[in-house]
N, C-alpha and C. Protein backbone atom coordinates (compact mmCIF):
# COMPACT_ATOMS: atom_id res chain seq x y z
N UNK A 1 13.58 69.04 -32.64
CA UNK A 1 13.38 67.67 -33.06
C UNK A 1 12.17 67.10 -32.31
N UNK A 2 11.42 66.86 -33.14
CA UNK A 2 9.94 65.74 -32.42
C UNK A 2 10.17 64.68 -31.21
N UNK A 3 9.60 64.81 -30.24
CA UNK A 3 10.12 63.50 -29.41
C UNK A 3 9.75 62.55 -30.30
N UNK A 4 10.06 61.49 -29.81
CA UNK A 4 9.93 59.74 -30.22
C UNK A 4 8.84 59.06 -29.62
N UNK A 5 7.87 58.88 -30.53
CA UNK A 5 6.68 58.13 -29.95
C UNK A 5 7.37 56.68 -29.72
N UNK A 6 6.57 56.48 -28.78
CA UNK A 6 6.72 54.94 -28.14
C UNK A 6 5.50 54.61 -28.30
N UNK A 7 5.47 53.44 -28.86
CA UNK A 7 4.45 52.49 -28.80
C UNK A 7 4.74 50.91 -28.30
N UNK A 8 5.46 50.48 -28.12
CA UNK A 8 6.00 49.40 -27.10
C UNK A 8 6.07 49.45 -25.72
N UNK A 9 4.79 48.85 -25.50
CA UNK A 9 4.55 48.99 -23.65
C UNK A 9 5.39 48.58 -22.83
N UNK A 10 6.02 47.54 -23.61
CA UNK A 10 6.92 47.14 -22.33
C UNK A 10 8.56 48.05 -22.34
N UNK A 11 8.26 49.02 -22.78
CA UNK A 11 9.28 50.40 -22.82
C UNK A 11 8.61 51.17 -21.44
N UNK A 12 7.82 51.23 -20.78
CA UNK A 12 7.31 51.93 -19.76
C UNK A 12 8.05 51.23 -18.53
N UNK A 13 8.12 52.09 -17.86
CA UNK A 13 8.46 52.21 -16.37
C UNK A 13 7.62 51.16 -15.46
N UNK A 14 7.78 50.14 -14.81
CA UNK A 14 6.92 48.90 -14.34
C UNK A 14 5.75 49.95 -13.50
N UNK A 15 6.06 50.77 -12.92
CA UNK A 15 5.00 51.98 -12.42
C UNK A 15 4.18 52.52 -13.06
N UNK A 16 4.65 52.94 -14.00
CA UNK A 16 4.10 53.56 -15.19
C UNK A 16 3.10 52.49 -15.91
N UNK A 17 3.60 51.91 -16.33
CA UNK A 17 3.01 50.61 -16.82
C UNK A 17 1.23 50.11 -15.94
N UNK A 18 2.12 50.29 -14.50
CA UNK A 18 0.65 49.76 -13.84
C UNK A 18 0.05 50.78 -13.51
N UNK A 19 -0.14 52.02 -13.51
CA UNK A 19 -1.38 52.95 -13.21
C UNK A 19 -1.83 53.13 -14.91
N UNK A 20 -1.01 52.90 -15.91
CA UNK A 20 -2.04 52.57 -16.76
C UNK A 20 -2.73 51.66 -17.05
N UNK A 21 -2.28 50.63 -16.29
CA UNK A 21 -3.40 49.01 -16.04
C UNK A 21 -4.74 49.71 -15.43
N UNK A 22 -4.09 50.05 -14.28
CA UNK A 22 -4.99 50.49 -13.54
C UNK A 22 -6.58 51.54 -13.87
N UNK A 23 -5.45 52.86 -14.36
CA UNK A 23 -6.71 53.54 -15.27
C UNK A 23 -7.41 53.10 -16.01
N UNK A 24 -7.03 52.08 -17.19
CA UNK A 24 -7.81 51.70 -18.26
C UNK A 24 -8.70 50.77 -17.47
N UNK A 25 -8.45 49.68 -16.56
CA UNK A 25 -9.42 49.44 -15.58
C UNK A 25 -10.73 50.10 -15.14
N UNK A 26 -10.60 50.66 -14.99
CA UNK A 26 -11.75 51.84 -14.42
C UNK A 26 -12.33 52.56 -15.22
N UNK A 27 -11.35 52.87 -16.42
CA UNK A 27 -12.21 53.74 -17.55
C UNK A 27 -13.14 52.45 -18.06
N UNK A 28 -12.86 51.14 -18.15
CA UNK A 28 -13.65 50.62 -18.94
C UNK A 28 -14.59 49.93 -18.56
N UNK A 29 -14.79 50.20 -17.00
CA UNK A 29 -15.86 49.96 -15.96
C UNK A 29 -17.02 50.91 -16.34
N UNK A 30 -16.65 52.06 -17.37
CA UNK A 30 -17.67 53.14 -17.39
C UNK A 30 -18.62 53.49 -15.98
N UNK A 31 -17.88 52.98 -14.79
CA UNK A 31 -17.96 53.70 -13.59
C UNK A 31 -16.67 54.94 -13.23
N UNK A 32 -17.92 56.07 -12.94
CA UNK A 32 -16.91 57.34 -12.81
C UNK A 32 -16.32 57.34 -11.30
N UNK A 33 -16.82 56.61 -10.57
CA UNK A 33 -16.40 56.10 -9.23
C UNK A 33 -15.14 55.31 -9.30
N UNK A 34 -15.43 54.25 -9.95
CA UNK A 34 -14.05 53.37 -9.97
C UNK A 34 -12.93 54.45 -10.39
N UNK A 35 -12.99 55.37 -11.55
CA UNK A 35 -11.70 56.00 -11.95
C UNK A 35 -11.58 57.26 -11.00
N UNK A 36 -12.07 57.59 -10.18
CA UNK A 36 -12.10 58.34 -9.40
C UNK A 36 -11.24 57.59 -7.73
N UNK A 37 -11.39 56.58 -7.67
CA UNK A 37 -10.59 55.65 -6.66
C UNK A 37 -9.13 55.03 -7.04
N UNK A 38 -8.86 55.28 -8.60
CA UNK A 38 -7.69 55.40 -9.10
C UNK A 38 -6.51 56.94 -8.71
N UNK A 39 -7.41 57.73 -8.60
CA UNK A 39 -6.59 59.15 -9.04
C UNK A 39 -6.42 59.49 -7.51
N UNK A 40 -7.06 59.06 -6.10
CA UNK A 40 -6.08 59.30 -5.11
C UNK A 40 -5.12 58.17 -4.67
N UNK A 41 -4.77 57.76 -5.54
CA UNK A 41 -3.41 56.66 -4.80
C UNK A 41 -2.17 57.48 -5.23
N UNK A 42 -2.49 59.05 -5.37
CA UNK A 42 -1.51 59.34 -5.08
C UNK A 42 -1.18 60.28 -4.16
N UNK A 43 -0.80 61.33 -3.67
CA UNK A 43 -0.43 62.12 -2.40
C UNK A 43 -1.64 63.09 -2.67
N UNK A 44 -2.11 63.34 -3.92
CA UNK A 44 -2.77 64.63 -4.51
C UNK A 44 -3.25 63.83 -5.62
N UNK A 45 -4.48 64.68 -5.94
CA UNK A 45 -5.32 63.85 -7.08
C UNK A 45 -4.46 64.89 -8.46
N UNK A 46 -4.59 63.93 -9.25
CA UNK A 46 -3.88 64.56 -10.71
C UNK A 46 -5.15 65.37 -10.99
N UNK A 47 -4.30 66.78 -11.45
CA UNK A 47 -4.70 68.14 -12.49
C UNK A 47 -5.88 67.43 -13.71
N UNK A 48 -7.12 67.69 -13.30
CA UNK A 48 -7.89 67.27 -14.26
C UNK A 48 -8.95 68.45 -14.81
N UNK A 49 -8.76 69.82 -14.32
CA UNK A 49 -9.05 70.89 -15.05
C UNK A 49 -8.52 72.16 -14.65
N UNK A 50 -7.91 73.07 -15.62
CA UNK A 50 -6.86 74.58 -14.84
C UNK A 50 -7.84 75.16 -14.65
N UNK A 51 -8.98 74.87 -13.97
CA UNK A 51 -9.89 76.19 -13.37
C UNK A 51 -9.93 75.97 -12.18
N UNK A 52 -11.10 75.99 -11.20
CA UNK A 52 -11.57 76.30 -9.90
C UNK A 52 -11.77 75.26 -9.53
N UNK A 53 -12.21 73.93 -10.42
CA UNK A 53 -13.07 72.69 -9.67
C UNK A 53 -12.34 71.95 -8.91
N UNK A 54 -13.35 71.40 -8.10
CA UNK A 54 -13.00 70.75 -7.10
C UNK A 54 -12.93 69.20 -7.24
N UNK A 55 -13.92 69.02 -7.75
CA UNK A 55 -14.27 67.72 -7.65
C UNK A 55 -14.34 67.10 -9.26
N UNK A 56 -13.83 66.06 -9.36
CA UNK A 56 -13.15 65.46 -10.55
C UNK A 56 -14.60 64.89 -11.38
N UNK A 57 -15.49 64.64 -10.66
CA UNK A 57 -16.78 63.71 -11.28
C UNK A 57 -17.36 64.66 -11.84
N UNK A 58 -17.87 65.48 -10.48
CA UNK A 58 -19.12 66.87 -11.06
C UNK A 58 -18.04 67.45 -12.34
N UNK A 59 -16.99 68.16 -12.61
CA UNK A 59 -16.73 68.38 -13.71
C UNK A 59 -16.70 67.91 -15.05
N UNK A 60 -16.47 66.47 -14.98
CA UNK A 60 -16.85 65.73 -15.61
C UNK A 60 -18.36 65.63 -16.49
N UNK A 61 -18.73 65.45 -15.51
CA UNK A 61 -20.15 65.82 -15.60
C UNK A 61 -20.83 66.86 -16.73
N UNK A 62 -20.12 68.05 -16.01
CA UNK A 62 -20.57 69.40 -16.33
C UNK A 62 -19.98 69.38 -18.20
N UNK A 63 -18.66 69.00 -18.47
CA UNK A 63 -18.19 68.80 -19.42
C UNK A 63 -18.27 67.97 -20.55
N UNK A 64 -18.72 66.78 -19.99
CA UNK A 64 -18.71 66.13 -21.11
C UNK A 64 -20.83 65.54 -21.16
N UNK A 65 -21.29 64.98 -22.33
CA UNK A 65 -22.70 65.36 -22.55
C UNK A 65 -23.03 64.17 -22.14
N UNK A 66 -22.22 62.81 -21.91
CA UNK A 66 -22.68 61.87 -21.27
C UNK A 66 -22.38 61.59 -19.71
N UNK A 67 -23.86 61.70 -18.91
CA UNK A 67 -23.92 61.77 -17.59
C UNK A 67 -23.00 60.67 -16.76
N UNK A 68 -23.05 60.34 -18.18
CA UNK A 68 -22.55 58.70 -16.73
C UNK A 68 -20.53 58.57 -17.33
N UNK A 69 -20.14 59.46 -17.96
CA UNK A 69 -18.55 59.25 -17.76
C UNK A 69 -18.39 58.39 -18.94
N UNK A 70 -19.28 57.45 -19.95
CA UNK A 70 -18.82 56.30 -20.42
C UNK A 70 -18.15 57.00 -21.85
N UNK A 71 -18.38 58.34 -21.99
CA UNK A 71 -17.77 58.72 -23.25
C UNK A 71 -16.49 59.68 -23.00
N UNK A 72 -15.65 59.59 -22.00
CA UNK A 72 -14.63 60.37 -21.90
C UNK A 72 -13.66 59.39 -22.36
N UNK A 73 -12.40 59.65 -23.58
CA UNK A 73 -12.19 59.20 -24.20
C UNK A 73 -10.90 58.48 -23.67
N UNK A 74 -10.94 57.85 -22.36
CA UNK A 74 -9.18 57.73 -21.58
C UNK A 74 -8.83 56.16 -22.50
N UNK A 75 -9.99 55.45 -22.55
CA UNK A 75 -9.05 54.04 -23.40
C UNK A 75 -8.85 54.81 -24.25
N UNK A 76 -9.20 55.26 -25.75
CA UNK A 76 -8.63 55.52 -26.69
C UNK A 76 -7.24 56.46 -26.49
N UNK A 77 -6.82 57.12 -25.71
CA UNK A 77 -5.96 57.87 -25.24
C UNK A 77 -4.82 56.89 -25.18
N UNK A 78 -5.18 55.89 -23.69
CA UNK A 78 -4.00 55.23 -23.21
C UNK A 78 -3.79 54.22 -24.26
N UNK A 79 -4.48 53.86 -25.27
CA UNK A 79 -4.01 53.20 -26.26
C UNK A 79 -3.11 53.69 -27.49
N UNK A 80 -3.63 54.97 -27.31
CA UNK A 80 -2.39 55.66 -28.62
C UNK A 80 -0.68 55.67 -28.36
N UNK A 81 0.14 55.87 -28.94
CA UNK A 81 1.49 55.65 -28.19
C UNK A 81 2.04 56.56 -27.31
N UNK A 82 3.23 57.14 -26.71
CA UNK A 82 3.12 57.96 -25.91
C UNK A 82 4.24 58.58 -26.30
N UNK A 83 5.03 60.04 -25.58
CA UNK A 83 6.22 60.64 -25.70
C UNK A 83 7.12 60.32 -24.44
N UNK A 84 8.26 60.80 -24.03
CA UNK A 84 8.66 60.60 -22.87
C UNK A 84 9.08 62.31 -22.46
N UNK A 85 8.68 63.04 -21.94
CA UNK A 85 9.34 64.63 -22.25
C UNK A 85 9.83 65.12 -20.68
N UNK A 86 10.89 65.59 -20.88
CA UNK A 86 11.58 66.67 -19.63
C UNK A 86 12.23 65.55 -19.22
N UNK A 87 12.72 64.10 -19.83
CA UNK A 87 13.55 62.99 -19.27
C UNK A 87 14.24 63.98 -18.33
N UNK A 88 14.37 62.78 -17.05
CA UNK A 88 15.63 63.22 -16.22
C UNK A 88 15.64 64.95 -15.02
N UNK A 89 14.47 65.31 -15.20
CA UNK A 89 14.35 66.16 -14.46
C UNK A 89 12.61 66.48 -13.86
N UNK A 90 12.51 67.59 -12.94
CA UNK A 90 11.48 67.29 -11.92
C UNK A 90 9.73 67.20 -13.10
N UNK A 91 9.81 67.41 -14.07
CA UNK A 91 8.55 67.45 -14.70
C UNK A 91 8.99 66.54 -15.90
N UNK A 92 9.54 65.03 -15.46
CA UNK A 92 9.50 64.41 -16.23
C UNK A 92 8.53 63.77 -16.31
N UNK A 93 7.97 63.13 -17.37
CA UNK A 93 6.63 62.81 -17.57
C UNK A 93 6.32 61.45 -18.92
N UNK A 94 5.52 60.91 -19.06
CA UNK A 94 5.27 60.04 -20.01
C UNK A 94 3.77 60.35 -20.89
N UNK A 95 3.66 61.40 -21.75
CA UNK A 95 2.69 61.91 -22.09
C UNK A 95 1.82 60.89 -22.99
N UNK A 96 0.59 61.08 -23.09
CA UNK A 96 -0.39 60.15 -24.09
C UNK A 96 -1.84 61.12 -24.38
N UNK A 97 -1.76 61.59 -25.47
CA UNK A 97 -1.32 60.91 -26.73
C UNK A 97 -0.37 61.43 -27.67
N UNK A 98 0.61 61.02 -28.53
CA UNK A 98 1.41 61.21 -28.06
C UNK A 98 1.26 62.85 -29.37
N UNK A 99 0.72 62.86 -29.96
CA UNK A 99 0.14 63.92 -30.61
C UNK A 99 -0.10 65.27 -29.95
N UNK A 100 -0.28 65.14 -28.34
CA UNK A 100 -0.45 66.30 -27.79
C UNK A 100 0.87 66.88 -27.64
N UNK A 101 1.64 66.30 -27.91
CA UNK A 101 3.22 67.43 -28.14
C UNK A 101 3.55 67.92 -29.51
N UNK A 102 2.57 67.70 -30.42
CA UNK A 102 2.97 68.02 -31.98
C UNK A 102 2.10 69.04 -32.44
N UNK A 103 2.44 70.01 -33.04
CA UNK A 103 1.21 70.98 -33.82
C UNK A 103 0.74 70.05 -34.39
N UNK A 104 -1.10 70.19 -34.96
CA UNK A 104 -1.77 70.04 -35.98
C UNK A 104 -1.15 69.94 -37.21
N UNK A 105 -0.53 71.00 -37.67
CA UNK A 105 -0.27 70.43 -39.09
C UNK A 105 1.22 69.91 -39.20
N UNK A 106 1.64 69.67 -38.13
CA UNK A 106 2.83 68.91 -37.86
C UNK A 106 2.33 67.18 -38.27
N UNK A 107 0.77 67.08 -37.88
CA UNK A 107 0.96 65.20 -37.77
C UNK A 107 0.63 64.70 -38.95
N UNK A 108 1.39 63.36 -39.13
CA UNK A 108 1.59 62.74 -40.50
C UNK A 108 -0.45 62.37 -40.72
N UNK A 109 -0.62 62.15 -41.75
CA UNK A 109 -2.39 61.35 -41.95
C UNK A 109 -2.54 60.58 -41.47
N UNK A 110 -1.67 59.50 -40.88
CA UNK A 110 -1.62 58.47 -40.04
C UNK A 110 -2.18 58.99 -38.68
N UNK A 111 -1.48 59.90 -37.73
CA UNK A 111 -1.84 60.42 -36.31
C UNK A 111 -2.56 61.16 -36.43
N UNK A 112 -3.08 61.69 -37.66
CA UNK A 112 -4.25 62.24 -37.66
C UNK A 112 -5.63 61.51 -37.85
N UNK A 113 -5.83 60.73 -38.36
CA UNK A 113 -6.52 59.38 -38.12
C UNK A 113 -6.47 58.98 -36.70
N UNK A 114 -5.69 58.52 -36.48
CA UNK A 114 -5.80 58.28 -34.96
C UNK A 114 -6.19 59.74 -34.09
N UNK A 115 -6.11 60.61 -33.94
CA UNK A 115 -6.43 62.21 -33.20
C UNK A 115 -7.85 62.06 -33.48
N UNK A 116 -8.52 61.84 -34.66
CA UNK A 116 -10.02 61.90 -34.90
C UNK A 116 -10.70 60.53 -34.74
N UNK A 117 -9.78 59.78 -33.92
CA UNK A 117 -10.15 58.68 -33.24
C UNK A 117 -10.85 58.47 -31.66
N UNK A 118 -10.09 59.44 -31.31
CA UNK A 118 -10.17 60.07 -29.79
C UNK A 118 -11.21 61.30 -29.97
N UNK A 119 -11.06 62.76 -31.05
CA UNK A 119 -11.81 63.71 -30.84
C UNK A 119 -13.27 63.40 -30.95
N UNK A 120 -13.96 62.68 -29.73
CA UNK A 120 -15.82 63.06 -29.71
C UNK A 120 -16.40 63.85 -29.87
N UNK A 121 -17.74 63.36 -30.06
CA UNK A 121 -18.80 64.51 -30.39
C UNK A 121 -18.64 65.35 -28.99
N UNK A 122 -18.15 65.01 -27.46
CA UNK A 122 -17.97 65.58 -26.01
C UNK A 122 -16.39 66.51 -26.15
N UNK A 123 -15.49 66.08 -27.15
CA UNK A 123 -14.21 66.50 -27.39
C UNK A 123 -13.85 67.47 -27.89
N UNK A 124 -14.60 67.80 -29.00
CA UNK A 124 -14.27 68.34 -30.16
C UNK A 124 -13.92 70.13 -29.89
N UNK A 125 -14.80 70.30 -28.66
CA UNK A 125 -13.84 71.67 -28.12
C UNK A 125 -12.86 71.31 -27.28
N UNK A 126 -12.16 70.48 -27.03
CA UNK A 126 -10.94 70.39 -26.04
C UNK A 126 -10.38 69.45 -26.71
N UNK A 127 -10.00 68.83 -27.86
CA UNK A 127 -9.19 67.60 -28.32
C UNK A 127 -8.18 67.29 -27.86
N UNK A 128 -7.01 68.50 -26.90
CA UNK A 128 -6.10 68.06 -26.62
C UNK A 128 -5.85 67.41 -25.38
N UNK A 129 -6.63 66.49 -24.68
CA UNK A 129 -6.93 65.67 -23.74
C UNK A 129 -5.53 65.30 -23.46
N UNK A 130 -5.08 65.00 -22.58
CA UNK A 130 -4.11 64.44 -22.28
C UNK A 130 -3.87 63.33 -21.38
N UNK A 131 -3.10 62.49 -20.49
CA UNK A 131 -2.58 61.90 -19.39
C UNK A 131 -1.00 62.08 -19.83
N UNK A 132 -0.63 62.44 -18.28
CA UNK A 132 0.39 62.08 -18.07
C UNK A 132 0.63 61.40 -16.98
N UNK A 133 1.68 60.70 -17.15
CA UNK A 133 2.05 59.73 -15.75
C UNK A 133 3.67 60.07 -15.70
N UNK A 134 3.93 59.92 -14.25
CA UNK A 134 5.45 60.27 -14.04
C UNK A 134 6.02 59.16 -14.11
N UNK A 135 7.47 58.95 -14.24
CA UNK A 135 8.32 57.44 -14.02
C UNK A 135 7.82 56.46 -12.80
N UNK A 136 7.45 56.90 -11.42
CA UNK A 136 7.37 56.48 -10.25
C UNK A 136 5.75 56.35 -10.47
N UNK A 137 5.24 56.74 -11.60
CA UNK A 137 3.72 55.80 -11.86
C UNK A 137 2.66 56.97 -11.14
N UNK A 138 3.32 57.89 -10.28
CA UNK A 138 2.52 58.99 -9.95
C UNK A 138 1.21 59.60 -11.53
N UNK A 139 0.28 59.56 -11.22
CA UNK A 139 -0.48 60.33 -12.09
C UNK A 139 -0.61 61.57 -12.32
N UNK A 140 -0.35 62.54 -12.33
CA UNK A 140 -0.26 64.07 -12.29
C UNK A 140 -1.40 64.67 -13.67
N UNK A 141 -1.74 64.32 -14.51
CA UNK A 141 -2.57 65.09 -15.60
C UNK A 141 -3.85 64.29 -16.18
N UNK A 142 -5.23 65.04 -16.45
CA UNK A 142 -6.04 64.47 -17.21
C UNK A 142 -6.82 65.58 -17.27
N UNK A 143 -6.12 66.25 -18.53
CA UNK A 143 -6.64 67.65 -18.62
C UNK A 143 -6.61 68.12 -20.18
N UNK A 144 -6.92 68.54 -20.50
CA UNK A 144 -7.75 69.42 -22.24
C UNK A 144 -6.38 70.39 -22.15
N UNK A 145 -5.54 70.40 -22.91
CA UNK A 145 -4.72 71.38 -23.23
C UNK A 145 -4.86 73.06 -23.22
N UNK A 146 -4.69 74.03 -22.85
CA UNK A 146 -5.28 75.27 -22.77
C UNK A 146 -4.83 75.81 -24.32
């Protein structure tokens, strides 16, 4: 059975809720600094690529074709609705968007419209972008689906 998109914010976790204040803050500073001063408030910086890198900007960088961060697609992301998945146990999570838990030809024309809302001309080899945030507002993901 499909999780249940949520699209009613005030269904989020008051934690949850505010590191996505927070992120979209910074993403829409189109300073890669500011969102980069978001992602250690937590113990460990959230998973933002399964390879080697170190550093969250220079990859950035390296990845996407605009130097300066302003086209990585996190508002359109944190604006789409979200899933809630692994409720109740240690990899519970609040995923966005919420499409990254559905096959392709699983999504109605509607979320697919929205998916080619988010996929950029910087995207279009990694569309499955993600965030996740935990209940306790921890950030743990901002990573391209493998």
């Amino acid at each position: 059975m499909p999780a249940e998109i949520i699209t009613d914010l005030s269904r989020l976790p008051v934690p949850v809720a505010r590191m996505r204040e927070r992120i979209l803050e910074a993403a829409r500073s189109g300073d890669l600094e500011k969102l980069l001063l978001v992602m250690p408030s937590n113990a460990t910086l959230p998973v933002f690529s399964f390879g080697d890198e170190k550093h969250p900007i220079a990859f950035w960088k390296a990845n996407f074709p605009d130097p300066d961060g302003v086209e990585i697609p996190l508002i359109q992301i944190l604006e789409t609705g979200f899933v809630h998945i692994a409720r109740g146990t240690p990899q519970d999570l609040y995923v966005r968007p919420h499409f990254a838990q559905t096959p392709l030809k699983d999504l109605s024309r509607e979320q697919k419209v929205e998916l080619f809302s988010i996929v950029t001309g910087s995207t279009r080899r990694c569309p499955a972008l993600t965030v996740s945030i935990a209940p306790d507002g921890v950030w743990h993901y901002f990573v391209a689906g493998e």
